[in-house]
C-alpha atoms as a PDB file:
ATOM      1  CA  UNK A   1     -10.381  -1.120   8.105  1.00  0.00           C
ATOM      2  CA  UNK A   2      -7.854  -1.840   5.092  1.00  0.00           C
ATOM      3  CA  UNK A   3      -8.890  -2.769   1.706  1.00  0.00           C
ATOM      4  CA  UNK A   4      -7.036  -6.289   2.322  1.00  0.00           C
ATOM      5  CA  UNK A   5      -9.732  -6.835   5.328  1.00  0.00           C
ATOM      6  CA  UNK A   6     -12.705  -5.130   3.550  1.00  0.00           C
ATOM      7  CA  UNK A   7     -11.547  -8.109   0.597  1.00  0.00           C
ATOM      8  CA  UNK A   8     -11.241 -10.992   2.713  1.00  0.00           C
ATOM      9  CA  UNK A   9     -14.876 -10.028   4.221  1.00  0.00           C
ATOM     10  CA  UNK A  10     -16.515  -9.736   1.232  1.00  0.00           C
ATOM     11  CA  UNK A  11     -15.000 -12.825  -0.461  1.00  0.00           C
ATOM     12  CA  UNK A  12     -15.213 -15.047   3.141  1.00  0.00           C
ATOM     13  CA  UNK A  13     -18.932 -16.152   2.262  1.00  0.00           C
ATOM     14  CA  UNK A  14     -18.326 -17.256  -1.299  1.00  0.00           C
ATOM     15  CA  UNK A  15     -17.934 -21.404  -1.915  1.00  0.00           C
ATOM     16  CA  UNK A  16     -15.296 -20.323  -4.577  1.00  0.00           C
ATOM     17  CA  UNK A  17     -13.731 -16.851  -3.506  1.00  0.00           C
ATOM     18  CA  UNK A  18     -12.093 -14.815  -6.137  1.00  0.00           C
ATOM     19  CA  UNK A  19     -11.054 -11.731  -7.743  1.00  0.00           C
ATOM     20  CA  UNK A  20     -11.455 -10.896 -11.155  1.00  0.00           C
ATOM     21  CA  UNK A  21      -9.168  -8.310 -12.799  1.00  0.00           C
ATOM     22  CA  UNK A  22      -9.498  -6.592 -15.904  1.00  0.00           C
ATOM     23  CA  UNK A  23      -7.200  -4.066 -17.249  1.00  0.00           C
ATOM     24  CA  UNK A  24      -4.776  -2.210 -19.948  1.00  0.00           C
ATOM     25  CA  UNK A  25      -2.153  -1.457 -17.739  1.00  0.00           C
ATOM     26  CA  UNK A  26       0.520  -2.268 -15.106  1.00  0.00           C
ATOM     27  CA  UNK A  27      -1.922  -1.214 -12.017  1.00  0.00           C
ATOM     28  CA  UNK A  28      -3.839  -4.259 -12.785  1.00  0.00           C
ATOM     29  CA  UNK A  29      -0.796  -6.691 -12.873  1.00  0.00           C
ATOM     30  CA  UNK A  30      -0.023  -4.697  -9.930  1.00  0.00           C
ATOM     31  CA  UNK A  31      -3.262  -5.516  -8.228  1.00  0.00           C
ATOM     32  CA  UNK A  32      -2.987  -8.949  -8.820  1.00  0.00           C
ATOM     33  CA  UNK A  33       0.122  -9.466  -7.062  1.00  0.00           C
ATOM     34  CA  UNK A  34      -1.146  -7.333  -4.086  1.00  0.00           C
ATOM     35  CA  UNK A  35      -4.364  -9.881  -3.712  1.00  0.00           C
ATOM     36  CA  UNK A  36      -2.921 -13.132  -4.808  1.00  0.00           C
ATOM     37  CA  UNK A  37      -2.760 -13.928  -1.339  1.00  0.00           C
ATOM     38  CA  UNK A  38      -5.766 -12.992  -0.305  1.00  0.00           C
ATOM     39  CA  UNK A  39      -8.118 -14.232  -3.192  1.00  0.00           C
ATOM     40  CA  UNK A  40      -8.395 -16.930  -5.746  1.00  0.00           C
ATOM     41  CA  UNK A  41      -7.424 -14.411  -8.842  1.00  0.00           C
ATOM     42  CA  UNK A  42      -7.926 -13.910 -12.309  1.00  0.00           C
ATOM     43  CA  UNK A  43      -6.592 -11.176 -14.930  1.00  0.00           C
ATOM     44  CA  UNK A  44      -7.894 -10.330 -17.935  1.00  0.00           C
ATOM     45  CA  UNK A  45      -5.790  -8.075 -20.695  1.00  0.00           C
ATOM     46  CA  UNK A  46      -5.108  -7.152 -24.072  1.00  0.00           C
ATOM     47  CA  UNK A  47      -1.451  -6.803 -23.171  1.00  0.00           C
ATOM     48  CA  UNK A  48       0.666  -9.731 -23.042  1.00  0.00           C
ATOM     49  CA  UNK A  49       3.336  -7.192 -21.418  1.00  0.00           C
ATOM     50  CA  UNK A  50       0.678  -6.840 -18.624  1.00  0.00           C
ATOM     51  CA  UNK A  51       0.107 -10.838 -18.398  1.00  0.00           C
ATOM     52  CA  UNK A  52       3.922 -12.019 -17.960  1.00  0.00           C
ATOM     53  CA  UNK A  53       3.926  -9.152 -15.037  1.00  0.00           C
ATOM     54  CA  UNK A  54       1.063 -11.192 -13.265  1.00  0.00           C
ATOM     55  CA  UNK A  55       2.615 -13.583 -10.599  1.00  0.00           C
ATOM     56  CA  UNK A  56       3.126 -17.407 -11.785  1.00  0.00           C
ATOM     57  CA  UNK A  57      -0.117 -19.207 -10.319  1.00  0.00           C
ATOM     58  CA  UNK A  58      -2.147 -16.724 -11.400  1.00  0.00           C
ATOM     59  CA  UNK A  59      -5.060 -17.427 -13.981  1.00  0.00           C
ATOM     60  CA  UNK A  60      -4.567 -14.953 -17.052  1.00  0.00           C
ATOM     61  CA  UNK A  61      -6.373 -14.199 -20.365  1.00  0.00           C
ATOM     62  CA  UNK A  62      -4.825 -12.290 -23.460  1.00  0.00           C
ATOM     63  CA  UNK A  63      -7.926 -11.235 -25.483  1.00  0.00           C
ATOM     64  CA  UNK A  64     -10.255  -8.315 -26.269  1.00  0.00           C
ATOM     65  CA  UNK A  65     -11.541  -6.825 -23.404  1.00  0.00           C
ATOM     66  CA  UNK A  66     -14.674  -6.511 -24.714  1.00  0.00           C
ATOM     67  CA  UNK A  67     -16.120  -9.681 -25.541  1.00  0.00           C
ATOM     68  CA  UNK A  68     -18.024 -11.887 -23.293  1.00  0.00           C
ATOM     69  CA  UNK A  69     -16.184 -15.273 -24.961  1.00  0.00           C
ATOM     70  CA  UNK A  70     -12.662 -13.192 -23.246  1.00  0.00           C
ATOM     71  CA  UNK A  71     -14.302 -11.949 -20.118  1.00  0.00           C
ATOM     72  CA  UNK A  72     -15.726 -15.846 -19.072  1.00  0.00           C
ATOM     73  CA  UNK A  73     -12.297 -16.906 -17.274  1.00  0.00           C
ATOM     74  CA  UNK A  74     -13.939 -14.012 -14.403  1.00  0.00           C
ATOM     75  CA  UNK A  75     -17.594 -16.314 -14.329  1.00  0.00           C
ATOM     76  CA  UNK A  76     -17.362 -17.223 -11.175  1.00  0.00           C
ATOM     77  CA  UNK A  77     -16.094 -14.172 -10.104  1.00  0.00           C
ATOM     78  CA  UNK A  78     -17.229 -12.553  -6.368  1.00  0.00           C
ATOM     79  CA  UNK A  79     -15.504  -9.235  -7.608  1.00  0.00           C
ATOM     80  CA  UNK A  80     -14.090  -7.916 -10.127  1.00  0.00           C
ATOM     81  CA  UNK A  81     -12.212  -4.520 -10.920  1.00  0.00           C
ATOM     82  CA  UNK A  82     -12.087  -2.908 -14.371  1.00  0.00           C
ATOM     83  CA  UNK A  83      -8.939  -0.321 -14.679  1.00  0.00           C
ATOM     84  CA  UNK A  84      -8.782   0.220 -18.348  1.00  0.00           C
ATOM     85  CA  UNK A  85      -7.398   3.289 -19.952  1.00  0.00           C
ATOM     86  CA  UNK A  86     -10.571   4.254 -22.377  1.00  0.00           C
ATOM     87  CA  UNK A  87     -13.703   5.111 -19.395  1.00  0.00           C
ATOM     88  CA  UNK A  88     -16.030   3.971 -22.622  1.00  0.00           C
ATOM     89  CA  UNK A  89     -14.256   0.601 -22.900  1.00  0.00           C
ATOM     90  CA  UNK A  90     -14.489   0.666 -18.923  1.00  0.00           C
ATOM     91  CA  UNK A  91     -17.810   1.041 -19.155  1.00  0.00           C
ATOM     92  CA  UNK A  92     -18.707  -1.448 -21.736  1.00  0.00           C
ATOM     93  CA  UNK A  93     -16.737  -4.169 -19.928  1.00  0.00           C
ATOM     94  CA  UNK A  94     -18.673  -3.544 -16.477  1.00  0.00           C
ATOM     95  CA  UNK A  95     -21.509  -3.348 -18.170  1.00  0.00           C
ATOM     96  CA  UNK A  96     -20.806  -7.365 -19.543  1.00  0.00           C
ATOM     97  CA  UNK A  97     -19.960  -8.233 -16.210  1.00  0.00           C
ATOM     98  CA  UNK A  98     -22.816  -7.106 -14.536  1.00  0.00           C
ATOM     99  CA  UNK A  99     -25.344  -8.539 -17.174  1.00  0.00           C
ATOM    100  CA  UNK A 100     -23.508 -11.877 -18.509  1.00  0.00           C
ATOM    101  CA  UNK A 101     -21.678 -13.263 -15.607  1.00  0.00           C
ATOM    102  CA  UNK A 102     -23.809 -11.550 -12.978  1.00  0.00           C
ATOM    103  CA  UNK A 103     -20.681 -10.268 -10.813  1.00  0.00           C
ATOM    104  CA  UNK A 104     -21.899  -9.000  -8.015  1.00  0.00           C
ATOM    105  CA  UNK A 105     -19.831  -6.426  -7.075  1.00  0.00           C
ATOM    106  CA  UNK A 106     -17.552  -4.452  -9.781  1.00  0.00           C
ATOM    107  CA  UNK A 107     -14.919  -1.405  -8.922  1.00  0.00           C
ATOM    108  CA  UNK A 108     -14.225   0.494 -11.259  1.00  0.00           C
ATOM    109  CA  UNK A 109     -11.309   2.859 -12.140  1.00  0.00           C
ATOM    110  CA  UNK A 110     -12.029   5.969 -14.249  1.00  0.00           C
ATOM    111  CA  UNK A 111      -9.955   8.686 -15.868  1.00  0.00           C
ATOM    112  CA  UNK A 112     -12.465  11.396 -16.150  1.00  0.00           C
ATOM    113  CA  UNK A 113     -14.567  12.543 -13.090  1.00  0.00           C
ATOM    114  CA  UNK A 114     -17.490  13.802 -15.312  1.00  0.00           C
ATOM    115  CA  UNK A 115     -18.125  10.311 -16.184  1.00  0.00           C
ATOM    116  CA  UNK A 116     -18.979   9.063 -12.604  1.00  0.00           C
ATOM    117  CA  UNK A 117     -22.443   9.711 -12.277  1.00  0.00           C
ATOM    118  CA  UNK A 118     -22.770   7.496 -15.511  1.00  0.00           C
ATOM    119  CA  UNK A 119     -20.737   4.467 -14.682  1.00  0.00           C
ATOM    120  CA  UNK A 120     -21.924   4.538 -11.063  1.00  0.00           C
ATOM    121  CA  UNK A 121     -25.574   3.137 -12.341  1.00  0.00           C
ATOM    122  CA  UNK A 122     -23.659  -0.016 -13.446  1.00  0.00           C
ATOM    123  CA  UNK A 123     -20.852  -0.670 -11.225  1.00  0.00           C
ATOM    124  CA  UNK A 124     -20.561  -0.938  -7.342  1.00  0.00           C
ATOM    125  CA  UNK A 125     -18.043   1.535  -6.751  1.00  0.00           C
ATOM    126  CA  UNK A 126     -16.164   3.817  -8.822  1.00  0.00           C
ATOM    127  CA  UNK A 127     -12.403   5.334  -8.274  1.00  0.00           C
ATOM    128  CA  UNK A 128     -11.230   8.397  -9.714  1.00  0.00           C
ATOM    129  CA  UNK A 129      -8.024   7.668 -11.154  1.00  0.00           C
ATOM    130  CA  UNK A 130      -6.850  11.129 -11.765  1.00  0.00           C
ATOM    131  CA  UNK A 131      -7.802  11.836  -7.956  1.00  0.00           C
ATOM    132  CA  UNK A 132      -5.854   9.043  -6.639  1.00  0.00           C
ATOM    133  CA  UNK A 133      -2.762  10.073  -8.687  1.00  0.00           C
ATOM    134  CA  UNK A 134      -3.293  13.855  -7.794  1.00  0.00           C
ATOM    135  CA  UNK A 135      -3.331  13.110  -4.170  1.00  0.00           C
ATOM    136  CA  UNK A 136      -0.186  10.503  -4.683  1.00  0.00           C
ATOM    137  CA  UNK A 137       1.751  13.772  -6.564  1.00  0.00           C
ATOM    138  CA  UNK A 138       0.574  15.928  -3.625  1.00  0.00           C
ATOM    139  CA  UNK A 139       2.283  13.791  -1.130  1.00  0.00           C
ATOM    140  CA  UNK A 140       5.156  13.033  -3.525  1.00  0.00           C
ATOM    141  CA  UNK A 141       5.495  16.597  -4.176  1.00  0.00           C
ATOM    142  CA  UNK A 142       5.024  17.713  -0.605  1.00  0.00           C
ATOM    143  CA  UNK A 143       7.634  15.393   0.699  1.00  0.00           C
ATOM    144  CA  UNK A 144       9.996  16.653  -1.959  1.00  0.00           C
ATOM    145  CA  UNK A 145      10.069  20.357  -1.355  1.00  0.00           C
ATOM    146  CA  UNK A 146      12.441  21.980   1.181  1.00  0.00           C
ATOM    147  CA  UNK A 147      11.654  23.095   4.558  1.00  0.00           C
ATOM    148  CA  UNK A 148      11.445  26.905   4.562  1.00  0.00           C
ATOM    149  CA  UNK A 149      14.224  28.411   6.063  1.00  0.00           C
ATOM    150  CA  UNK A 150      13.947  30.282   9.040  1.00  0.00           C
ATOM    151  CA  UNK A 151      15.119  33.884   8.524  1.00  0.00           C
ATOM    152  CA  UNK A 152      16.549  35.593  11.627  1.00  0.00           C
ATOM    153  CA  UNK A 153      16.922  39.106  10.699  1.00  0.00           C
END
């Protein structure tokens, strides 16, 4: 089952589907495109760099991250996904979520691995950032090496 499908489930009994989106970075604005279709969206940034890469339709806040008065244009969100570049800040943020808006389901992404076991009490799911991108560079990396040559002597 793809993450598209597992989406469209989980947002298919909500009277006002949508996806909430709050990040740092390009793999939010990235995000956003890849669910537009699939999910009334929001994003939420500190980067206006990161908001003009967000497709035209889509609801966007410039703001700090961390305060509830930034994070209310995701309310109504069904889910929401926190990718932020500082796991403390990450945390923080799902932690508002959770508590002030009453999201019920939160993904977040973290940098450090350690910090899973800590973050998992608040959010629904948690992604391992520098697991996704070592397994990405694996494949990259794999693909990109030569065959070895066989030797016939």
């Amino acid at each position: 089952m793809t993450l598209r499908t597992r989406l469209e489930g989980a947002l298919a009994g909500s009277s006002a589907p949508s996806l909430l989106v709050v990040t740092d970075s390009y793999v939010g604005s990235t995000l956003v495109a890849d669910f537009e279709s699939v999910a009334d969206v929001g994003l939420v940034t500190d980067s206006e760099r990161v908001a003009e890469r967000a497709p035209d339709g889509v609801r966007t806040d410039v703001g700090d991250l961390t305060t509830p008065r930034t994070l209310a244009v995701g309310a109504e969100a069904t889910v929401a996904v926190v990718a932020l570049g500082r796991d403390r800040q990450a945390l923080l943020v799902t932690q508002l979520l959770r508590t002030q808006f009453d999201v019920g389901a939160v993904v977040v992404l973290l940098d450090d691995p350690e910090r899973h076991d800590v973050v998992d009490d608040v959010a629904t799911h948690v992604v391992c950032g520098s697991s996704c991108l070592s397994g990405e560079l694996g494949d990259a990396l794999e693909q990109a090496l030569p065959e070895p040559s066989e030797s016939h002597s």
